[in-house]
Protein backbone atom coordinates (compact mmCIF):
# COMPACT_ATOMS: atom_id res chain seq x y z
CA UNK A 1 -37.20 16.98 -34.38
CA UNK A 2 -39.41 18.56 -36.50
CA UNK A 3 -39.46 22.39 -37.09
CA UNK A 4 -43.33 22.68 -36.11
CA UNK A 5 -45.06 21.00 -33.19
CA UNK A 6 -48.56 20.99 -34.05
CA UNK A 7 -49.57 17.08 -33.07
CA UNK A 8 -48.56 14.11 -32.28
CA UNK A 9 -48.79 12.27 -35.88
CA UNK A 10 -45.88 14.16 -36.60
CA UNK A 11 -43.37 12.66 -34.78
CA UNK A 12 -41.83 9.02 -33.74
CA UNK A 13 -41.83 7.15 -31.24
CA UNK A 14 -38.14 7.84 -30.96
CA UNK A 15 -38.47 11.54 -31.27
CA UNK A 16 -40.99 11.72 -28.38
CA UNK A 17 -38.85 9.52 -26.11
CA UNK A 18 -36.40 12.10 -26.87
CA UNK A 19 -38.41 15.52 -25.32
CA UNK A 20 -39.08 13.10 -22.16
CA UNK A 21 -35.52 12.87 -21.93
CA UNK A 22 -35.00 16.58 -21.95
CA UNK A 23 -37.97 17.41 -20.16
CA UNK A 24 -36.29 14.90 -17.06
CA UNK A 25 -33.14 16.89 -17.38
CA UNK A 26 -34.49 19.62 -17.53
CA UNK A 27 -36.73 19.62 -14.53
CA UNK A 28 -33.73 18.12 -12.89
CA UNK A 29 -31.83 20.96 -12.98
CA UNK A 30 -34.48 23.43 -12.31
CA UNK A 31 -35.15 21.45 -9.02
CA UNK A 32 -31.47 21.69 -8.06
CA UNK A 33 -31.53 25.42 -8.88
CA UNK A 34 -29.19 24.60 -11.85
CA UNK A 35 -30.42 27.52 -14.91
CA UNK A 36 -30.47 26.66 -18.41
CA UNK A 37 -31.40 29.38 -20.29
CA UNK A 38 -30.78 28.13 -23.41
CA UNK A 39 -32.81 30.74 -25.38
CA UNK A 40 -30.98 33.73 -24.17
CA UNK A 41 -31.91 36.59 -25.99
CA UNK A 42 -34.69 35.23 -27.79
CA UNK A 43 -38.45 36.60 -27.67
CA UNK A 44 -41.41 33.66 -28.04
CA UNK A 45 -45.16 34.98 -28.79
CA UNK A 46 -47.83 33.73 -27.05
CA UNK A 47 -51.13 33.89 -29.07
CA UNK A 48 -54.39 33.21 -27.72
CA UNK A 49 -57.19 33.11 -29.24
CA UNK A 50 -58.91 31.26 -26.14
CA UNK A 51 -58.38 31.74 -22.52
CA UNK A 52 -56.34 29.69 -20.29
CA UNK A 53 -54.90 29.50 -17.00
CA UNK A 54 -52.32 26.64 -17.32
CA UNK A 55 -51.26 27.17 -20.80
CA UNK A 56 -50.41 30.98 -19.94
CA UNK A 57 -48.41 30.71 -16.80
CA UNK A 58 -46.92 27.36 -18.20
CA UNK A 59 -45.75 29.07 -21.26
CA UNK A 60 -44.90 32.34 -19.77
CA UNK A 61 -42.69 30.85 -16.51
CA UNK A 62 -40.99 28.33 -19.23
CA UNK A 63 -40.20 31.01 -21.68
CA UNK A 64 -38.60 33.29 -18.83
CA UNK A 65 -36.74 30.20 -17.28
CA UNK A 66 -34.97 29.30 -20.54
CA UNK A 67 -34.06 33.09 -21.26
CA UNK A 68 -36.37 34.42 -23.77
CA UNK A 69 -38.74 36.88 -23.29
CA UNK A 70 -42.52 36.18 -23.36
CA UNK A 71 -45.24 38.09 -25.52
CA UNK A 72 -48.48 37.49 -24.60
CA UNK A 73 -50.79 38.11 -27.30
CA UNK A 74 -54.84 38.32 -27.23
CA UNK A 75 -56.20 38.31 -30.44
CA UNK A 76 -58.91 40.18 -29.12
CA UNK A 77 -56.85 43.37 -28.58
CA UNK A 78 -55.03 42.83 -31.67
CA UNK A 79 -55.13 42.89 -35.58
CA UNK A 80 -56.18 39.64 -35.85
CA UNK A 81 -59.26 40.04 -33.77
CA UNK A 82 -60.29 42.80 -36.39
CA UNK A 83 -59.89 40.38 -39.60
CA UNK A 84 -56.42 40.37 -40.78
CA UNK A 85 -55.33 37.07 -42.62
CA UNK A 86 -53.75 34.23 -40.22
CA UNK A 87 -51.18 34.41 -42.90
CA UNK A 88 -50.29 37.62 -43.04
CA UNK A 89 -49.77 38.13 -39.22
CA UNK A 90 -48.03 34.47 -39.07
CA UNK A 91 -45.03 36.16 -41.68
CA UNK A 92 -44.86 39.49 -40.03
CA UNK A 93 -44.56 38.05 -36.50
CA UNK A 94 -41.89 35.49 -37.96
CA UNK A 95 -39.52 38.43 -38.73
CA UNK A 96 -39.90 39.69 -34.68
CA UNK A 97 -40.00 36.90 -33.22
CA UNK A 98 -38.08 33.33 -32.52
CA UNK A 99 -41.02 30.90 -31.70
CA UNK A 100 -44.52 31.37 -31.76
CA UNK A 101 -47.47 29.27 -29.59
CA UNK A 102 -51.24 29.41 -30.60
CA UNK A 103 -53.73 28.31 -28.24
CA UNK A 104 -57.02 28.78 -30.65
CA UNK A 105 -60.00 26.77 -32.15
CA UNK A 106 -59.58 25.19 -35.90
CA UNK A 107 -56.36 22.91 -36.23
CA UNK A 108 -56.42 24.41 -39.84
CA UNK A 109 -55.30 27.73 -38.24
CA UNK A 110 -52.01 26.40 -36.60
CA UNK A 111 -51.35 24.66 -39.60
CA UNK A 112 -51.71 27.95 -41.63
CA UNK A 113 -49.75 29.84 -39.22
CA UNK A 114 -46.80 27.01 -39.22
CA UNK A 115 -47.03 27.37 -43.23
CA UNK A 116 -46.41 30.40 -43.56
CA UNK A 117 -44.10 30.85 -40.51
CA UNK A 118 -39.90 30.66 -40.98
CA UNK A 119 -39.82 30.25 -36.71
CA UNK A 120 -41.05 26.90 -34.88
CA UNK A 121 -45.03 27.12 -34.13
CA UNK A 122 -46.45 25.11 -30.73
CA UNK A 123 -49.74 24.50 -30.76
CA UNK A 124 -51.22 24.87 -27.38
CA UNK A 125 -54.54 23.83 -28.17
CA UNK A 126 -57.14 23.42 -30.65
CA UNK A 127 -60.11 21.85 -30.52
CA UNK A 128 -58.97 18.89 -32.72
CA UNK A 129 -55.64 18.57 -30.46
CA UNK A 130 -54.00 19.14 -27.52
CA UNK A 131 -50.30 17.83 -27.89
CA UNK A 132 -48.75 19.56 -25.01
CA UNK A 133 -51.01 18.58 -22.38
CA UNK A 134 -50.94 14.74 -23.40
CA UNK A 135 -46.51 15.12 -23.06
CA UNK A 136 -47.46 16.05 -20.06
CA UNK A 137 -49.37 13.53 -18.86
CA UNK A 138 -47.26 10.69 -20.37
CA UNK A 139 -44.54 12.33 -18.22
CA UNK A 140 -46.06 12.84 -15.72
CA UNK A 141 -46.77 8.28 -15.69
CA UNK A 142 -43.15 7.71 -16.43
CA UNK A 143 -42.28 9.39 -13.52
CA UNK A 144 -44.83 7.61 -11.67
CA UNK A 145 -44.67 4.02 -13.20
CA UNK A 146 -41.11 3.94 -15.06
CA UNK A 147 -42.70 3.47 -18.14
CA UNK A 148 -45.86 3.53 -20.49
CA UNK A 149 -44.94 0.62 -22.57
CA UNK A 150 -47.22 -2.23 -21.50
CA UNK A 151 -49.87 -0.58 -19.26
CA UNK A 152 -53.49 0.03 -20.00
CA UNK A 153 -54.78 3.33 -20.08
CA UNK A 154 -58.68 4.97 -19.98
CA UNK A 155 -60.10 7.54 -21.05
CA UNK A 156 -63.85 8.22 -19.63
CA UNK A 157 -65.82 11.18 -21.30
CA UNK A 158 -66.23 13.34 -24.53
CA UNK A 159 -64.38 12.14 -27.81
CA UNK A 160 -62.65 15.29 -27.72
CA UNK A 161 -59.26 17.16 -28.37
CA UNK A 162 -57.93 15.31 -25.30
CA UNK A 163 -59.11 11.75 -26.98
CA UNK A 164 -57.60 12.10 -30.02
CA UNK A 165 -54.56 13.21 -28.93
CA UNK A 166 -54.32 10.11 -26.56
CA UNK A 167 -55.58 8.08 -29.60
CA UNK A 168 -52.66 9.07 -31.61
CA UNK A 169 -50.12 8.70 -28.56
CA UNK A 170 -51.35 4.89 -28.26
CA UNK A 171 -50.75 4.39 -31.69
CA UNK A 172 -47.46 5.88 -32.15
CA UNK A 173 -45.47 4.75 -28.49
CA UNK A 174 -47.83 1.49 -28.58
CA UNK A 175 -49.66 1.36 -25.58
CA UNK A 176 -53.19 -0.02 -24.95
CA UNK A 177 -55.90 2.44 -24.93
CA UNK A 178 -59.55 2.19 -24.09
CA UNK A 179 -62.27 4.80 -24.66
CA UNK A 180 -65.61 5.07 -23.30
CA UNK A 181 -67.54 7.89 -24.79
CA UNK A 182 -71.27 8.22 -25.42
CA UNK A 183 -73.02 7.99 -28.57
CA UNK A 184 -72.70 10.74 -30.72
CA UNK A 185 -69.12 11.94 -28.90
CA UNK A 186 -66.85 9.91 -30.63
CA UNK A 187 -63.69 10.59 -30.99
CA UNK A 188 -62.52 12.46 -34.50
CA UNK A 189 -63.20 9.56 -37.30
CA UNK A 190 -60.12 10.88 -39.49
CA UNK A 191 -57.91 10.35 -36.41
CA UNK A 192 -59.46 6.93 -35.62
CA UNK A 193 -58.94 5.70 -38.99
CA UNK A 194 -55.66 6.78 -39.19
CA UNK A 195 -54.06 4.96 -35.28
CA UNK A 196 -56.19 2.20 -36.39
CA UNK A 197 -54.23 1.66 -40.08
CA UNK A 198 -50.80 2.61 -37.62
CA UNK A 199 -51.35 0.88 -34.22
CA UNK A 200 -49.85 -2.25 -33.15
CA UNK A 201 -51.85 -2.23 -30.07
CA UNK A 202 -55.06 -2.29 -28.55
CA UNK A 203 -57.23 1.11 -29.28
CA UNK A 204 -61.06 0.47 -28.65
CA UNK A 205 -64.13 2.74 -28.09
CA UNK A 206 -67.22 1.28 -25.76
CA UNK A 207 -69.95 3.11 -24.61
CA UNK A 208 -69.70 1.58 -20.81
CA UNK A 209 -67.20 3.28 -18.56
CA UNK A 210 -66.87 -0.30 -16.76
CA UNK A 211 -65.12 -2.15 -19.58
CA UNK A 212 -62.47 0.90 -20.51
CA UNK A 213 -62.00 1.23 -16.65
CA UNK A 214 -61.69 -2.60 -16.38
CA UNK A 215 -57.82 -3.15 -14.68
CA UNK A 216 -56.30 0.34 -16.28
CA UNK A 217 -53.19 1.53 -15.01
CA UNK A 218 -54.04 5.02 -16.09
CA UNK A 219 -57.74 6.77 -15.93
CA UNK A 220 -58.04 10.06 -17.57
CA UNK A 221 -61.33 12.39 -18.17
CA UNK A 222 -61.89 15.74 -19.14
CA UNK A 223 -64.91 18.32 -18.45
CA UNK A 224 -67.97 17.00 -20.38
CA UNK A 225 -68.36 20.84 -22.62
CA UNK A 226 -65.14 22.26 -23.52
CA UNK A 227 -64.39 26.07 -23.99
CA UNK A 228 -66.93 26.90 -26.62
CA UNK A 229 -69.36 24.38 -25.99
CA UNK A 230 -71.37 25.94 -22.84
CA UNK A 231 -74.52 26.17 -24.64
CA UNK A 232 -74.64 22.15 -25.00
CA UNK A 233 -74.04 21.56 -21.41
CA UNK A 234 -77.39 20.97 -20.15
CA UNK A 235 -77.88 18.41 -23.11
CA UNK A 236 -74.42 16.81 -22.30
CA UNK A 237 -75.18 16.44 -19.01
CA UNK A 238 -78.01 14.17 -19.98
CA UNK A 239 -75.75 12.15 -22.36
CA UNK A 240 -72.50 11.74 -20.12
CA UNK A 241 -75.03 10.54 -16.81
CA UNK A 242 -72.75 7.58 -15.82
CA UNK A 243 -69.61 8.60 -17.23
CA UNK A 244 -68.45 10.26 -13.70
CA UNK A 245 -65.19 9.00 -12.51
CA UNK A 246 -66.32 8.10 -8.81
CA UNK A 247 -64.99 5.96 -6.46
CA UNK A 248 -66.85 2.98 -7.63
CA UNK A 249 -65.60 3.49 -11.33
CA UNK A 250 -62.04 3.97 -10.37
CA UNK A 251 -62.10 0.45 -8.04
CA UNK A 252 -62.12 -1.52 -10.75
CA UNK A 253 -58.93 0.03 -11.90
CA UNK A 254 -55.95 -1.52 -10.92
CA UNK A 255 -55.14 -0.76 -6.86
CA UNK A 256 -52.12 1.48 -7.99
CA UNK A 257 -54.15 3.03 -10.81
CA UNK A 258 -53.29 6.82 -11.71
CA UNK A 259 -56.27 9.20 -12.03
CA UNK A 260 -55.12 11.86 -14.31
CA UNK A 261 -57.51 15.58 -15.51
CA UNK A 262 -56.20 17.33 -17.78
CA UNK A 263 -57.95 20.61 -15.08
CA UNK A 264 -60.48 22.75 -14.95
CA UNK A 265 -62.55 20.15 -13.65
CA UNK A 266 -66.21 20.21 -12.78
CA UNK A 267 -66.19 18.41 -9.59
CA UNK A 268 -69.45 15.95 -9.41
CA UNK A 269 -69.74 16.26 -13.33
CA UNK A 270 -66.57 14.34 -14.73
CA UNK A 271 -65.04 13.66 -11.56
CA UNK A 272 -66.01 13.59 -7.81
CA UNK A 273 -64.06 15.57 -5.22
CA UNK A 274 -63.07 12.52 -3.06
CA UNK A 275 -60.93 11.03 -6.73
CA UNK A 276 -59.51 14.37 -7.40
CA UNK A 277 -58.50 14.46 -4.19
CA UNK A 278 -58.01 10.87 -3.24
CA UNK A 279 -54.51 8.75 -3.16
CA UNK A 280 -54.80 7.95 -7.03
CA UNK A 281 -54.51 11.23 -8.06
CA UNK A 282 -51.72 12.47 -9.78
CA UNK A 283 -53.15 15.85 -11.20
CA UNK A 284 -51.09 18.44 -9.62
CA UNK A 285 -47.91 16.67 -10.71
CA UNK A 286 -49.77 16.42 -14.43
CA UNK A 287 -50.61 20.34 -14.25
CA UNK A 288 -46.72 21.01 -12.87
CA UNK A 289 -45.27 18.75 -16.00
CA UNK A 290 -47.00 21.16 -18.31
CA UNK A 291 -43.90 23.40 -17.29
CA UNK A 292 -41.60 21.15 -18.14
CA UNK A 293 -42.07 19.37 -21.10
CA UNK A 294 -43.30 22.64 -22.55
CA UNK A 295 -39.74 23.80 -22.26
CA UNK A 296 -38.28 20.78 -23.44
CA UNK A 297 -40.36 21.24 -26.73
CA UNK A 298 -39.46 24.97 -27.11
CA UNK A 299 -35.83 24.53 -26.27
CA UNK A 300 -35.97 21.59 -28.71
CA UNK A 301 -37.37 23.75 -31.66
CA UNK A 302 -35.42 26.92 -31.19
CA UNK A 303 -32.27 26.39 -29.55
């Protein structure tokens, strides 16, 4: 295990297997009422530099249920908000705390913040990655299908922090992965070129929603402007028109596809109420699993 957790390229294959392992046994015991508070005693910051709904509870419940105590941290109401250096506040807040999470907008910053930190950093989002969620979601299939290893997963919508996290997941665990995003929404090039040197299976980008939906196991979209991107939405509304998973897009899916959304979701934008809500959706368990494998990760970095 690494000391940082700040994407996916990090790790192996064999290293990620491992946090689905805990996160099982861990969610195991929680459901049998069995504690493991394996930080006792520790304190984790929570920084956020956007909001969130998901990553705060998710954090903030996990923290508690392993035995640390959560800070939650705006940088709005604090020094960083006024200017002070990422790496000034990442040492000082090393020598208070045992873990640190950042949920914030440049990847750079994390990456600062873990360089200069001497506790484990989780990044809880940026808008190049999103490492936690996508753990999530691949747990959240292997408890649904037994497995990821030979199964074909979709991704419908912006090239975004969610699609190049799933990029780099396909090319490290070796599943087949097909994108459909519109021209001009591609996924980051420096992460394409980099799965594409490392894959050993299929990772493809079309611009029709039909041929990456085409027999997947697993269908995953997003919202079509993510936090800090309202401004475009009218525009992107224009260039995602067809790129709605409906019911018609998700038939030709395989009959026990899983429909997975990362959530908030625009309902008749991305996705229509009747998938979100329909028998091949799986989103509630994916938005419970952040819980989970969250915990795995911190108890993995800090025990």
């Amino acid at each position: 295990m690494n000391r940082h957790f700040l994407a996916l390229n990090q790790y192996t294959k064999e290293a990620l297997d491992a946090l689905f392992a805990l996160t099982r046994e861990l969610k195991e015991e929680q459901k049998k009422g069995i504690p493991h508070r394996i930080l006792e005693g520790k304190s984790v910051a929570l920084i956020f530099d956007k909001s969130s709904t998901r990553t705060r509870i998710s954090f903030e419940v996990g923290v508690h249920q392993l035995g640390a105590h959560p800070l939650f941290i705006s940088s709005a109401t604090s020094q960083m908000g006024r200017g002070e250096p990422v790496r000034d506040t990442a040492r000082v807040m090393a020598r208070y705390c045992d873990g640190i999470m950042i949920r914030t907008y440049g990847q750079e910053i994390v990456e600062e913040f873990a360089r200069y930190s001497s506790v484990p950093v989780i990044n809880g989002l940026t808008d190049l990655f999103h490492p936690c969620q996508i753990m999530a979601d691949l747990f959240t299939v292997i408890e649904h299908k037994g497995k990821y290893d030979g199964l074909k997963f979709a991704w419908v919508g912006d090239g975004n922090n969610m699609a190049n996290t799933w990029i780099e997941a396909a090319a490290i665990l070796g599943f087949d992965l097909a994108l459909a995003c519109p021209e001009g929404y591609e996924p980051d090039r420096n992460v394409w070129d980099w799965a594409q040197k490392k894959a050993t299976s299929s990772i493809t980008v079309t611009r029709d929603p039909k041929e990456a939906v085409r027999d997947a196991d697993v269908v995953n979209t997003d919202v079509w402007a993510s936090m800090g991107q309202e401004q475009e939405q009218k525009v992107r509304e224009v260039a995602f028109k067809g790129y709605c998973l409906d019911d018609d897009l998700v038939a030709l899916a395989k009959p026990d596809c899983m429909v997975l959304h990362c959530l908030p979701a625009h309902r008749g934008e991305e996705i229509t109420d009747s998938v979100i809500e329909g028998p091949r959706s799986v989103v509630w368990d994916e938005a419970e699993n952040r819980l989970h494998v969250q915990k795995a990760i911190m108890a993995s970095l800090m025990k």
